[in-house]
N, C-alpha and C. Protein backbone atom coordinates (compact mmCIF):
# COMPACT_ATOMS: atom_id res chain seq x y z
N UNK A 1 16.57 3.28 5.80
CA UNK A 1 15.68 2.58 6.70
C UNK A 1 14.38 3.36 6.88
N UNK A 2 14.68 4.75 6.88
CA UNK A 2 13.08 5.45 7.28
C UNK A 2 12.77 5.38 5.89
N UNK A 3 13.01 5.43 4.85
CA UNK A 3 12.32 5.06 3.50
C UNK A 3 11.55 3.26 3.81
N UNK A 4 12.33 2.48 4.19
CA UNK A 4 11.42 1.40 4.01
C UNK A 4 10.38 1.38 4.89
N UNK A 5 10.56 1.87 6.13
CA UNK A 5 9.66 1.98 7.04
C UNK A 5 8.13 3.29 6.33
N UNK A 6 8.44 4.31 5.79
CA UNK A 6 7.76 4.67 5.06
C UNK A 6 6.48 3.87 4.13
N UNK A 7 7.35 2.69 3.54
CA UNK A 7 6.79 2.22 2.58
C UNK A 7 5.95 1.11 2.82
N UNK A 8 6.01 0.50 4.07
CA UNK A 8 5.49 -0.21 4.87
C UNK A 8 4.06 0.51 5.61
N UNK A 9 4.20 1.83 6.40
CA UNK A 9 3.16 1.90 6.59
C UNK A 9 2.52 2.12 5.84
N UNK A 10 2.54 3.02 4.58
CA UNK A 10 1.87 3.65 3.09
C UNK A 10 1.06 2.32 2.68
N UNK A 11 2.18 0.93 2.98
CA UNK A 11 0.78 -0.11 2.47
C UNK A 11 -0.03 -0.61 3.32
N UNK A 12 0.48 -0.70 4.64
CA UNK A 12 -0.52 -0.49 5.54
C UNK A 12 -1.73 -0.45 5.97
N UNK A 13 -1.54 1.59 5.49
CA UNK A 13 -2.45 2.32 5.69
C UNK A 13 -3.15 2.31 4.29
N UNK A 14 -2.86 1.89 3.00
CA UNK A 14 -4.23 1.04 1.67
C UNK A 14 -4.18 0.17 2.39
N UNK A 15 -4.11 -0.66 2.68
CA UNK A 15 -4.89 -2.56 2.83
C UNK A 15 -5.87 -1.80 3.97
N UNK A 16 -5.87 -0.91 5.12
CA UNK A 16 -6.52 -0.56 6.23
C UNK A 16 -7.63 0.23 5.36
N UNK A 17 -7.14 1.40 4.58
CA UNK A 17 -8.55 1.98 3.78
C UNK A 17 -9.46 1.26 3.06
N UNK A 18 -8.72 0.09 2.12
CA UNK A 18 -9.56 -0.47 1.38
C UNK A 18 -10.51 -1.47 2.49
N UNK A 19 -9.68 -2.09 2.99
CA UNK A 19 -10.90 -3.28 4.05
C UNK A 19 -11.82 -2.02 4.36
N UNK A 20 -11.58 -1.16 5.30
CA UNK A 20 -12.42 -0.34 6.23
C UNK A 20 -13.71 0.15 4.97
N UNK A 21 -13.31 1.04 3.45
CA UNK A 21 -13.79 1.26 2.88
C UNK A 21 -14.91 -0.09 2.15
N UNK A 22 -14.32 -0.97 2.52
CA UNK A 22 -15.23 -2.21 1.79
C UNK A 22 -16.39 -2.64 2.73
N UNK A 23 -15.87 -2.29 3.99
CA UNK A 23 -17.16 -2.90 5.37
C UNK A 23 -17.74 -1.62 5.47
N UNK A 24 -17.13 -0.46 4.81
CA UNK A 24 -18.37 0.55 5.21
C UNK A 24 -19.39 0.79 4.34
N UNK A 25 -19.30 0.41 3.20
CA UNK A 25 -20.12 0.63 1.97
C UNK A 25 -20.87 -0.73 1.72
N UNK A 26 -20.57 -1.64 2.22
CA UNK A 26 -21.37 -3.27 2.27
C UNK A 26 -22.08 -2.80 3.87
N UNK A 27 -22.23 -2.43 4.94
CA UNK A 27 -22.87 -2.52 5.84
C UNK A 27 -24.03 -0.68 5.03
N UNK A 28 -23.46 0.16 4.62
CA UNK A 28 -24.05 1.22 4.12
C UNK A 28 -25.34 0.68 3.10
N UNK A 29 -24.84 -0.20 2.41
CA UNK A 29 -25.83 -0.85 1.34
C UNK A 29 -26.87 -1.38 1.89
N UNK A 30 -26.21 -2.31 3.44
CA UNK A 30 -27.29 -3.28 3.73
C UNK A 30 -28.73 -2.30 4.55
N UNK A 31 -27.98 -1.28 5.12
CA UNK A 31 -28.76 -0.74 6.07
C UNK A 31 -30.02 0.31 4.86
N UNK A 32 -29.24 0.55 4.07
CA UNK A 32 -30.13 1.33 3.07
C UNK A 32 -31.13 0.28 2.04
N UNK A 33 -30.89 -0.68 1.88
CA UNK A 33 -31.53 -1.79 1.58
C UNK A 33 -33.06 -2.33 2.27
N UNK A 34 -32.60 -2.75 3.54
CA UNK A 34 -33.52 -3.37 4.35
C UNK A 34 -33.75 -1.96 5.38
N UNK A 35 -33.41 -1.20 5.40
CA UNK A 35 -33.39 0.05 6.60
C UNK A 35 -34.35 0.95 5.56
N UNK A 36 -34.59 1.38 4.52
CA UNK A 36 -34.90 1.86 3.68
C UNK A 36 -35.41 1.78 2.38
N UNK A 37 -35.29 0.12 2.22
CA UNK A 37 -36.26 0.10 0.85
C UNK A 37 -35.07 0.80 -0.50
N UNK A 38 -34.03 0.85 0.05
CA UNK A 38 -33.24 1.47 -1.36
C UNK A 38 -32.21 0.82 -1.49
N UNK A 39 -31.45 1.60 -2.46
CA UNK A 39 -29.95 1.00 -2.42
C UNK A 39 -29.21 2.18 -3.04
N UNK A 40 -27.82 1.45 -3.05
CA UNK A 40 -26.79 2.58 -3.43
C UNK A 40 -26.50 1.21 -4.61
N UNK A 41 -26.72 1.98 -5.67
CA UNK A 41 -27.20 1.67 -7.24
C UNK A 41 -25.09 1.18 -7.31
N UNK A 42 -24.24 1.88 -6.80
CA UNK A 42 -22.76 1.76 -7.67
C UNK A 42 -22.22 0.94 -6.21
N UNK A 43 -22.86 0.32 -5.23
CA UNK A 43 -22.06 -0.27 -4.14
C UNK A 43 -21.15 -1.18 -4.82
N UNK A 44 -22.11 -2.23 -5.12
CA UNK A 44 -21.85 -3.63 -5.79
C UNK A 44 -20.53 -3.41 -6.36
N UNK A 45 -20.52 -3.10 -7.40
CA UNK A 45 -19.55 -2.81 -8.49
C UNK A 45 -18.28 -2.14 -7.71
N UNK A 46 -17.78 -1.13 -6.86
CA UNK A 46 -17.39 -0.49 -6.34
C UNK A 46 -16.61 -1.58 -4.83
N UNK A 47 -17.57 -1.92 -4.30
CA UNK A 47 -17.12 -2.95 -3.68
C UNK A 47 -16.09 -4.22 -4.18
N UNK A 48 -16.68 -4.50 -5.16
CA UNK A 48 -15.79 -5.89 -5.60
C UNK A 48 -14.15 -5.05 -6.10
N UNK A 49 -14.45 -3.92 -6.65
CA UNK A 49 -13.34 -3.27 -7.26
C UNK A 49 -12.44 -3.26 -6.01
N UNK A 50 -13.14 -2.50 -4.95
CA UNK A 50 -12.01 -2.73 -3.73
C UNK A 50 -11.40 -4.14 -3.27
N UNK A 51 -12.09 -4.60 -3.29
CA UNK A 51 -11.69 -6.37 -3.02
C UNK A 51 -10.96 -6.64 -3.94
N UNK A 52 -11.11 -6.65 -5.11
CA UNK A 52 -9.84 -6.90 -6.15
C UNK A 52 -8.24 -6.15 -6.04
N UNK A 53 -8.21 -4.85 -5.59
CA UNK A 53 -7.70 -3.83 -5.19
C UNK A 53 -6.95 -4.77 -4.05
N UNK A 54 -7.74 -4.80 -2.63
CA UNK A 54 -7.54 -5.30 -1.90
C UNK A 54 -6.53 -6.45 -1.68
N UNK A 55 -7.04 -7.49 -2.81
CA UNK A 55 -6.49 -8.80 -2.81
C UNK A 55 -5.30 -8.64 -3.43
N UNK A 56 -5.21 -8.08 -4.54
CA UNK A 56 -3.94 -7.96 -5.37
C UNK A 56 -2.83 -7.15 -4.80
N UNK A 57 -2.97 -6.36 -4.28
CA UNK A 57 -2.33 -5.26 -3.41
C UNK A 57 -1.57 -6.25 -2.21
N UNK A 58 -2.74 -6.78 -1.92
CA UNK A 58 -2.42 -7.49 -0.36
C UNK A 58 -1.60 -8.67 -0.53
N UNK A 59 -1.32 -9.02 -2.21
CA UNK A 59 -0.23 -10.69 -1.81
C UNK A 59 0.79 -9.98 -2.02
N UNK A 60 1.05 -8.69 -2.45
CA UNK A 60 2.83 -8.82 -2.14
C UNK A 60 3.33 -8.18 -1.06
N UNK A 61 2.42 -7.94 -0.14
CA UNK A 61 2.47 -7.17 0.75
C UNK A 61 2.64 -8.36 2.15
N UNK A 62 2.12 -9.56 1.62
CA UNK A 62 2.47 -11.29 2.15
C UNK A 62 3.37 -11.61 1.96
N UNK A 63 3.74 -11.42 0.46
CA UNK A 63 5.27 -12.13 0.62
C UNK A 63 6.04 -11.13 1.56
N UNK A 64 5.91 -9.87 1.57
CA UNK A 64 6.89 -9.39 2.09
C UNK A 64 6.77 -9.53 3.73
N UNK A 65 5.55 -10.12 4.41
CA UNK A 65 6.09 -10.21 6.03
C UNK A 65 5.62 -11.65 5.99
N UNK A 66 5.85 -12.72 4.58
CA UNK A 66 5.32 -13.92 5.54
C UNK A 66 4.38 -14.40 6.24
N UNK A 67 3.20 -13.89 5.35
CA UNK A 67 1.84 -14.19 5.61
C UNK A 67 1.19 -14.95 4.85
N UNK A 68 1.79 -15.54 3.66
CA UNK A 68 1.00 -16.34 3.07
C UNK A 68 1.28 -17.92 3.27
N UNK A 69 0.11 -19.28 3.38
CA UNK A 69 0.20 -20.05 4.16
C UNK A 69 0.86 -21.22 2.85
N UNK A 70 1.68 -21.89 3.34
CA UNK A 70 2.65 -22.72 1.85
C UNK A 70 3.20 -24.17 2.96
N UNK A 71 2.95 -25.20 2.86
CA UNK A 71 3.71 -26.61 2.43
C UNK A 71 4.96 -26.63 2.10
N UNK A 72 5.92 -26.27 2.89
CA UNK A 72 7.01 -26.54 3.02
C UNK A 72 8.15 -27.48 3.68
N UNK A 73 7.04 -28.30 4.43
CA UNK A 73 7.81 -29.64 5.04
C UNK A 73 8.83 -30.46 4.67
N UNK A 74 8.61 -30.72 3.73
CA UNK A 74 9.37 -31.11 2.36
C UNK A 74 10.64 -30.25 2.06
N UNK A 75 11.12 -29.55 1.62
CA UNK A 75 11.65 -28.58 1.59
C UNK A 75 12.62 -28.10 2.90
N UNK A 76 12.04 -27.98 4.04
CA UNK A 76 12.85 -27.92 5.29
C UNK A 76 13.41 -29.07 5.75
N UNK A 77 13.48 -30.07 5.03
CA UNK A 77 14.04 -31.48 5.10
C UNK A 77 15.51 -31.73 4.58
N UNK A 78 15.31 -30.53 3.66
CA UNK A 78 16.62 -30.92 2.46
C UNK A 78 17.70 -30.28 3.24
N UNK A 79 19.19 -30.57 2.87
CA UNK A 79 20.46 -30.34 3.40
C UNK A 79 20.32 -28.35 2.68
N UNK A 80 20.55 -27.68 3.68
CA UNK A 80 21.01 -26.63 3.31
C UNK A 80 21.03 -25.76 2.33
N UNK A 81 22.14 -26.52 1.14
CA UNK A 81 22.31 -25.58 -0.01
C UNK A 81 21.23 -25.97 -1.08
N UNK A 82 21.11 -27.41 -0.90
CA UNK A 82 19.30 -28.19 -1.82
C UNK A 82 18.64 -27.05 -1.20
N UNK A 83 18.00 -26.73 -0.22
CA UNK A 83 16.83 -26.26 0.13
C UNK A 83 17.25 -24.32 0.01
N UNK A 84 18.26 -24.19 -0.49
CA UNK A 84 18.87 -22.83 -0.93
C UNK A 84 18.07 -22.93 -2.29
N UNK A 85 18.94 -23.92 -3.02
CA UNK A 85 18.13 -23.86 -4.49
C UNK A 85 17.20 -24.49 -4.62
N UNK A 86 16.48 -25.44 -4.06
CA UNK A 86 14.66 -25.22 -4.27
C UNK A 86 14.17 -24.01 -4.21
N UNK A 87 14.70 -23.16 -3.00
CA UNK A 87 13.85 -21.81 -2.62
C UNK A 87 14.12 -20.94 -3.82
N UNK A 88 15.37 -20.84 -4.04
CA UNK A 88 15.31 -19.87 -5.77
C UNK A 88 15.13 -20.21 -6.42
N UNK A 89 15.08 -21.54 -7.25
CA UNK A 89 14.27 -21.67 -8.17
C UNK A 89 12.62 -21.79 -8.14
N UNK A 90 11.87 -21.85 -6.75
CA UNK A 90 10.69 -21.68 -5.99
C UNK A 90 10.35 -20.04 -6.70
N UNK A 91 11.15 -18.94 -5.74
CA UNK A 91 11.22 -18.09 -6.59
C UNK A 91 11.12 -17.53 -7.94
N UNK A 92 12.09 -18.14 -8.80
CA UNK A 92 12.13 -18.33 -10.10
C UNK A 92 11.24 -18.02 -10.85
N UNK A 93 10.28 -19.86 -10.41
CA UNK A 93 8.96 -19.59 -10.85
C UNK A 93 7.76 -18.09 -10.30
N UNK A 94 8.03 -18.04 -9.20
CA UNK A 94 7.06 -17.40 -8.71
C UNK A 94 7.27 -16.32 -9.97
N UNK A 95 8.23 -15.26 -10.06
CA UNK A 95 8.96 -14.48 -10.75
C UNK A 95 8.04 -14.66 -11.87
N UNK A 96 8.48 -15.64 -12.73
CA UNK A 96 7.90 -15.68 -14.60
C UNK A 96 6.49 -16.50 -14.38
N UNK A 97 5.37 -16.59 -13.61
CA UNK A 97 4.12 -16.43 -13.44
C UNK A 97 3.76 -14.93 -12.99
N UNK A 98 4.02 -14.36 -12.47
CA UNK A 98 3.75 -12.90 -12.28
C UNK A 98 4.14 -12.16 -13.13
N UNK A 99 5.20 -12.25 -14.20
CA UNK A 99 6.14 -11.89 -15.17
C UNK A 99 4.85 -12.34 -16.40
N UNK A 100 4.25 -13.70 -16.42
CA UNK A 100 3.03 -13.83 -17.28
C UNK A 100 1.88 -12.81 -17.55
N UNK A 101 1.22 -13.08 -16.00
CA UNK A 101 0.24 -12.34 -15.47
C UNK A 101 0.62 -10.79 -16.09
N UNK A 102 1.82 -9.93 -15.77
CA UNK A 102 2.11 -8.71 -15.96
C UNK A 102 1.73 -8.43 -17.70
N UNK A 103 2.32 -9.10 -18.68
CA UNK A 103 2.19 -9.08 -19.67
C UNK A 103 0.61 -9.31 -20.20
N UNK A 104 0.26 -10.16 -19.56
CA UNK A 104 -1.67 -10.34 -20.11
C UNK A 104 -2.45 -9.19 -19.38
N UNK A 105 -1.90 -8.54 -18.39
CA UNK A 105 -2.54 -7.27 -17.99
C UNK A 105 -2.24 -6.52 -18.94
N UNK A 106 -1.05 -5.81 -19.35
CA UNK A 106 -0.82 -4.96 -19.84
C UNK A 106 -1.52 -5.10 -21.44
N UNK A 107 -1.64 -6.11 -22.08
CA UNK A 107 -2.57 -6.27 -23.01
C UNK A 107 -3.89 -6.09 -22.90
N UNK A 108 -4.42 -6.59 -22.24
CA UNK A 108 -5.66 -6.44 -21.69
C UNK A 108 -6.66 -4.83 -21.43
N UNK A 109 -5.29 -4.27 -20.94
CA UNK A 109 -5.58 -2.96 -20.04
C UNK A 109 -5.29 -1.87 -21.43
N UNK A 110 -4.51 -2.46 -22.29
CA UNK A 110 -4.15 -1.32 -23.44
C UNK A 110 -5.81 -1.65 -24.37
N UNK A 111 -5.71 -2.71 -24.33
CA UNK A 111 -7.15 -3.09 -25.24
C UNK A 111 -8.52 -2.71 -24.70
N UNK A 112 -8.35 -2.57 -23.29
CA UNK A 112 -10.05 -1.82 -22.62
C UNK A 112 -9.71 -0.23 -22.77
N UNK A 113 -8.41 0.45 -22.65
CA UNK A 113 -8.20 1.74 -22.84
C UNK A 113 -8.90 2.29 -24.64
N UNK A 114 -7.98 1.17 -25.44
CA UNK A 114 -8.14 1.64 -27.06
C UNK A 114 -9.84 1.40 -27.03
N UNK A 115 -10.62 0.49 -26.75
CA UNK A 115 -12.21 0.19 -26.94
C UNK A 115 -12.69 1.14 -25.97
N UNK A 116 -12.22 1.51 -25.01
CA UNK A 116 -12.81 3.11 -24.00
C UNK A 116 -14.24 2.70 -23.51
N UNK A 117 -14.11 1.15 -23.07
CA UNK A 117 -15.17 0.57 -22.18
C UNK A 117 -15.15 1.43 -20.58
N UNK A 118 -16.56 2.13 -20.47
CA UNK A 118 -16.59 2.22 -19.03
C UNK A 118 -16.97 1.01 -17.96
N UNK A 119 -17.14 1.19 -16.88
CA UNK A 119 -17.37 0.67 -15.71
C UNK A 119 -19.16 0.55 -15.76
N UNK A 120 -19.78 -0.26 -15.25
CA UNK A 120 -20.86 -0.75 -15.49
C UNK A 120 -21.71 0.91 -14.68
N UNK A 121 -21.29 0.87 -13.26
CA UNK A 121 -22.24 1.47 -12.57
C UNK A 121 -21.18 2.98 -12.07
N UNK A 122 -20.02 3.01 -12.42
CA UNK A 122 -19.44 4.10 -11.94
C UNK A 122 -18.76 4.93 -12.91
N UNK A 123 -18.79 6.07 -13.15
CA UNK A 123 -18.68 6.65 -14.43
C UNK A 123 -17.30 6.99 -14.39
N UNK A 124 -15.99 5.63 -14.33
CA UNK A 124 -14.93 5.48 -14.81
C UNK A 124 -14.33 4.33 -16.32
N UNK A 125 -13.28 4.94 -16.31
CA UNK A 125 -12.84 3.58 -17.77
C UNK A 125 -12.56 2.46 -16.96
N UNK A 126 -12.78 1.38 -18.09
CA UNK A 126 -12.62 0.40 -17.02
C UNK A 126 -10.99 0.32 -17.12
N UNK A 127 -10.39 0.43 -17.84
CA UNK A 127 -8.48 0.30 -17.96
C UNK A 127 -8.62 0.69 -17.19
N UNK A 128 -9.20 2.25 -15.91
CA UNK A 128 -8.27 3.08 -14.75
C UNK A 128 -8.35 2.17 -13.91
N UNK A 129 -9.33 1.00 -13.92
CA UNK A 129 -9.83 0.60 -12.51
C UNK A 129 -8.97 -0.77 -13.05
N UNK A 130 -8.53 -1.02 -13.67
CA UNK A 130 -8.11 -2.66 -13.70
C UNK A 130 -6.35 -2.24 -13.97
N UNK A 131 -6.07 -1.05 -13.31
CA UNK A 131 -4.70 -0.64 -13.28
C UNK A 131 -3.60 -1.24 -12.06
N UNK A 132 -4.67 -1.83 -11.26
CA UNK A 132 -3.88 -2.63 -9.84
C UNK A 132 -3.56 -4.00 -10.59
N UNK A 133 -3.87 -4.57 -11.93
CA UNK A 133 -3.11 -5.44 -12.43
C UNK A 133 -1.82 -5.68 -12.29
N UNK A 134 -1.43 -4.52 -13.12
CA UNK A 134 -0.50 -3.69 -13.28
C UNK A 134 0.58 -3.76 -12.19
N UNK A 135 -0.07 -3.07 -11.43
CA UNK A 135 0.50 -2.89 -9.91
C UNK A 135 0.55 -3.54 -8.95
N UNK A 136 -0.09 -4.79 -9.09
CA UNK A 136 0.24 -5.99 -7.67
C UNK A 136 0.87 -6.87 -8.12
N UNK A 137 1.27 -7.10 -9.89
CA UNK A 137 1.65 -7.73 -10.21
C UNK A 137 2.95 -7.54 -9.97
N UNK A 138 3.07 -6.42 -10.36
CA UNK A 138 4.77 -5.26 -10.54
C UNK A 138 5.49 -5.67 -8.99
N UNK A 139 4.27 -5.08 -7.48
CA UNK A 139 4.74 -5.61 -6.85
C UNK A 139 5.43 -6.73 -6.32
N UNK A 140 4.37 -7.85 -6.58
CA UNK A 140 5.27 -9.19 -6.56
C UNK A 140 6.16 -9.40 -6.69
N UNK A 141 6.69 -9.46 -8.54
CA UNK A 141 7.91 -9.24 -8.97
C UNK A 141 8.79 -8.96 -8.07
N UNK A 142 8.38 -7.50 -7.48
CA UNK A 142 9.47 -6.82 -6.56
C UNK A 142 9.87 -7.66 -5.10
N UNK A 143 8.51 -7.57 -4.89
CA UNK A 143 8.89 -8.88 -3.28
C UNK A 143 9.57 -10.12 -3.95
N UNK A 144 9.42 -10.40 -4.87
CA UNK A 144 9.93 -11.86 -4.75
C UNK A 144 11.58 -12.07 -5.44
N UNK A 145 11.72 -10.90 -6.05
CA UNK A 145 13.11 -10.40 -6.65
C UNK A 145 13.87 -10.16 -5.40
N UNK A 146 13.43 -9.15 -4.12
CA UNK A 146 14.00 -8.77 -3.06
C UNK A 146 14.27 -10.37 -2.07
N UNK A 147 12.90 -10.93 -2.08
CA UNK A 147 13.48 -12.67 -1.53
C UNK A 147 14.87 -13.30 -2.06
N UNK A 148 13.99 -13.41 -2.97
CA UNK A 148 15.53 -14.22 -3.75
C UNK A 148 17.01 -14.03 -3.03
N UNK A 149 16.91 -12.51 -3.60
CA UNK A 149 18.53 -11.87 -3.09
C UNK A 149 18.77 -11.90 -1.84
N UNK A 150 17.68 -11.70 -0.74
CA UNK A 150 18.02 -12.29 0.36
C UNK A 150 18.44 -13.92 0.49
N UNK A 151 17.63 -15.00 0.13
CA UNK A 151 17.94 -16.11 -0.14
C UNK A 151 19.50 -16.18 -0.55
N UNK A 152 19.72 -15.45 -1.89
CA UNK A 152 20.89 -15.45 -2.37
C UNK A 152 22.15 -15.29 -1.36
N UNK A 153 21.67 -14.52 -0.84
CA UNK A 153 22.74 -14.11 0.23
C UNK A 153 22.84 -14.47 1.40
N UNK A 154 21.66 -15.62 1.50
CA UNK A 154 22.12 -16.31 3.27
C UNK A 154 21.41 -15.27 4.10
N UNK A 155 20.74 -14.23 3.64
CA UNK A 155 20.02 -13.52 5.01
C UNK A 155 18.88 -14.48 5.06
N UNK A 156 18.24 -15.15 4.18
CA UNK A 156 17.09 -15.69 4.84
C UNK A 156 17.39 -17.34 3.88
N UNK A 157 15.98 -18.12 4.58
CA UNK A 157 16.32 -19.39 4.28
C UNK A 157 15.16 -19.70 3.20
N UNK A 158 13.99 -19.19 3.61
CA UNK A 158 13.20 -19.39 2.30
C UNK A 158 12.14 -18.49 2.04
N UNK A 159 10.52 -19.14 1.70
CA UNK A 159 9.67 -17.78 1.95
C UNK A 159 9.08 -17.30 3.31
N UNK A 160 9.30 -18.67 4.47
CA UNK A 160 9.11 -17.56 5.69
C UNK A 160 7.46 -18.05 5.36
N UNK A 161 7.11 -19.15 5.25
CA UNK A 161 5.42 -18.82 5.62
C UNK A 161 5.00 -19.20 6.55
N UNK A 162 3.83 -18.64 6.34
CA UNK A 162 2.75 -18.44 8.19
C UNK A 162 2.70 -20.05 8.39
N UNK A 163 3.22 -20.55 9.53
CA UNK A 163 3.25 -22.25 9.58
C UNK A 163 1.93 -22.25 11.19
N UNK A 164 0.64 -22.76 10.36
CA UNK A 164 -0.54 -22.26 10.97
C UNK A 164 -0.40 -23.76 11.88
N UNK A 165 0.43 -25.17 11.95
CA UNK A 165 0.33 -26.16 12.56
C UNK A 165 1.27 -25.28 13.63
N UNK A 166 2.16 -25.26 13.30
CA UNK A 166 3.37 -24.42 14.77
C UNK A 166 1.86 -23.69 15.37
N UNK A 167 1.63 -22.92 14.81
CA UNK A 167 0.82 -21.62 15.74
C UNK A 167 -0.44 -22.29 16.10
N UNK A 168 -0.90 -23.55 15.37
CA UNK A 168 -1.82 -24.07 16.54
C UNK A 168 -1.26 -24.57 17.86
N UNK A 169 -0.02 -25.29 17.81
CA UNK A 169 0.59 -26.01 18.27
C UNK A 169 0.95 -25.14 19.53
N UNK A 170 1.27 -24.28 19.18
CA UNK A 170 1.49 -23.05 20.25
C UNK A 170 0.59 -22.53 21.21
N UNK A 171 -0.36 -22.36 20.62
CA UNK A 171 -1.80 -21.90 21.03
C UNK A 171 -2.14 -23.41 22.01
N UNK A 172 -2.38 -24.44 21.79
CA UNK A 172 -2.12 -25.81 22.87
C UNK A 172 -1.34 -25.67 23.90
N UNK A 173 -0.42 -25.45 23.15
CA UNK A 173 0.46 -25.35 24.77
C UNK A 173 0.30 -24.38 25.58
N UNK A 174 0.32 -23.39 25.21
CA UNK A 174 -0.24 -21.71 26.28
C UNK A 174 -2.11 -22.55 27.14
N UNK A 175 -2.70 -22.74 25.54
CA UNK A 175 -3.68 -22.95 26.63
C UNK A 175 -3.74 -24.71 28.13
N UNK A 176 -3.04 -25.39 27.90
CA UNK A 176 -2.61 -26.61 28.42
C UNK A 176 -1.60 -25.55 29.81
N UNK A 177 -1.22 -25.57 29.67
CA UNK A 177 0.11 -24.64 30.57
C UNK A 177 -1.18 -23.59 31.32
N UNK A 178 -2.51 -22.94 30.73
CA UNK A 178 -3.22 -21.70 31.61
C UNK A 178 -4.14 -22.97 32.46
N UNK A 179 -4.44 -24.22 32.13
CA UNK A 179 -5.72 -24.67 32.34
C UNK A 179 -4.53 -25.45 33.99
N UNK A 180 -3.25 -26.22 33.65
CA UNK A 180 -2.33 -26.68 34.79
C UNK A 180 -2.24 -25.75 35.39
N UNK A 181 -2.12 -24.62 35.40
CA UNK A 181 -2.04 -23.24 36.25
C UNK A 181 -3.10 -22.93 37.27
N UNK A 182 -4.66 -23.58 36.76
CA UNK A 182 -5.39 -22.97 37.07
C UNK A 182 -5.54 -23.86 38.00
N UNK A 183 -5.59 -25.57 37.77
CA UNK A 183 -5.74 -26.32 38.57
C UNK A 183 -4.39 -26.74 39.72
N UNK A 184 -3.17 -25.62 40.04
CA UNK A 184 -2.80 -25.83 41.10
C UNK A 184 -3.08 -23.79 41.47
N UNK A 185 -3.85 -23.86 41.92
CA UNK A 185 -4.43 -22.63 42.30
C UNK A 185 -6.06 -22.54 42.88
């Protein structure tokens, strides 16, 4: 348990460096820009890298608390063991599209290594920097291998996504319930 808890904050604390690192070097640019008549020549480039970083990093880090937003109405309709096996074979797929993706990285990334293309504005290869392919892909895999087997096993029922109508729906009622509050007071 303190290993997973480990591993949780470790991603955490990247998704927290990279955002923080991405608003500090985009507000750094702007102020040196219009504040100064200059620029920081490797922001651009450097920036998007984090955002890519960022993004790829950050969906399996969704699947794993149920943050990503999915259409499942349908699906929570079905009897039980149907909506057992929609969700793993849901899975399934998820699995051998990331299982795709993994394989066209790894080609990709062996072929910018063998051609020893650098980075436009930062004096890295570009393979080091397009190595979170690699690695958000890998992740996935992993979150969605670890779903499954939960699925498999009746600990959970499906992917658990952010159901943003409930949480408006919620948000109505708290505020309906503060505004009746206010008017017997």
């Amino acid at each position: 348990m303190a290993l997973r808890n480990l591993v949780s904050q470790l991603e955490e604390a990247i998704l927290s460096l990279l955002l923080v690192g991405m608003t500090f070097l985009v507000f750094a640019e702007v102020v040196a820009r219009f504040g100064f008549n200059a620029g920081i020549h490797w922001a651009q480039e450097a920036t998007l890298l984090m955002a890519g970083w960022f993004v790829l990093f950050g969906a399996s880090y969704g699947v794993k608390v149920g943050a990503h937003i999915g259409v499942d109405v349908f699906v929570r309709m079905l009897p039980a063991k149907i909506h057992r096996a929609v969700t793993l074979l849901g899975v399934a797929l998820c699995i051998g599209y990331c299982m795709l993706f993994l394989a066209g990285s790894w080609v990709y990334i062996t072929k910018m290594k063998m051609i020893g293309i650098e980075m436009e504005d930062i004096p890295m290869p570009k393979w080091v920097s397009s190595t979170i392919l690699l690695i958000g892909f890998g992740l996935l895999v992993i979150r969605f291998l670890q779903l499954g087997w939960k699925v498999f096993k009746g600990e959970a029922e499906g992917f658990h996504f952010a159901d943003e109508a409930e949480e408006s729906m919620e948000i109505a009622r708290e505020l309906k319930a503060a505004e009746e509050k206010e008017a017997r007071s």
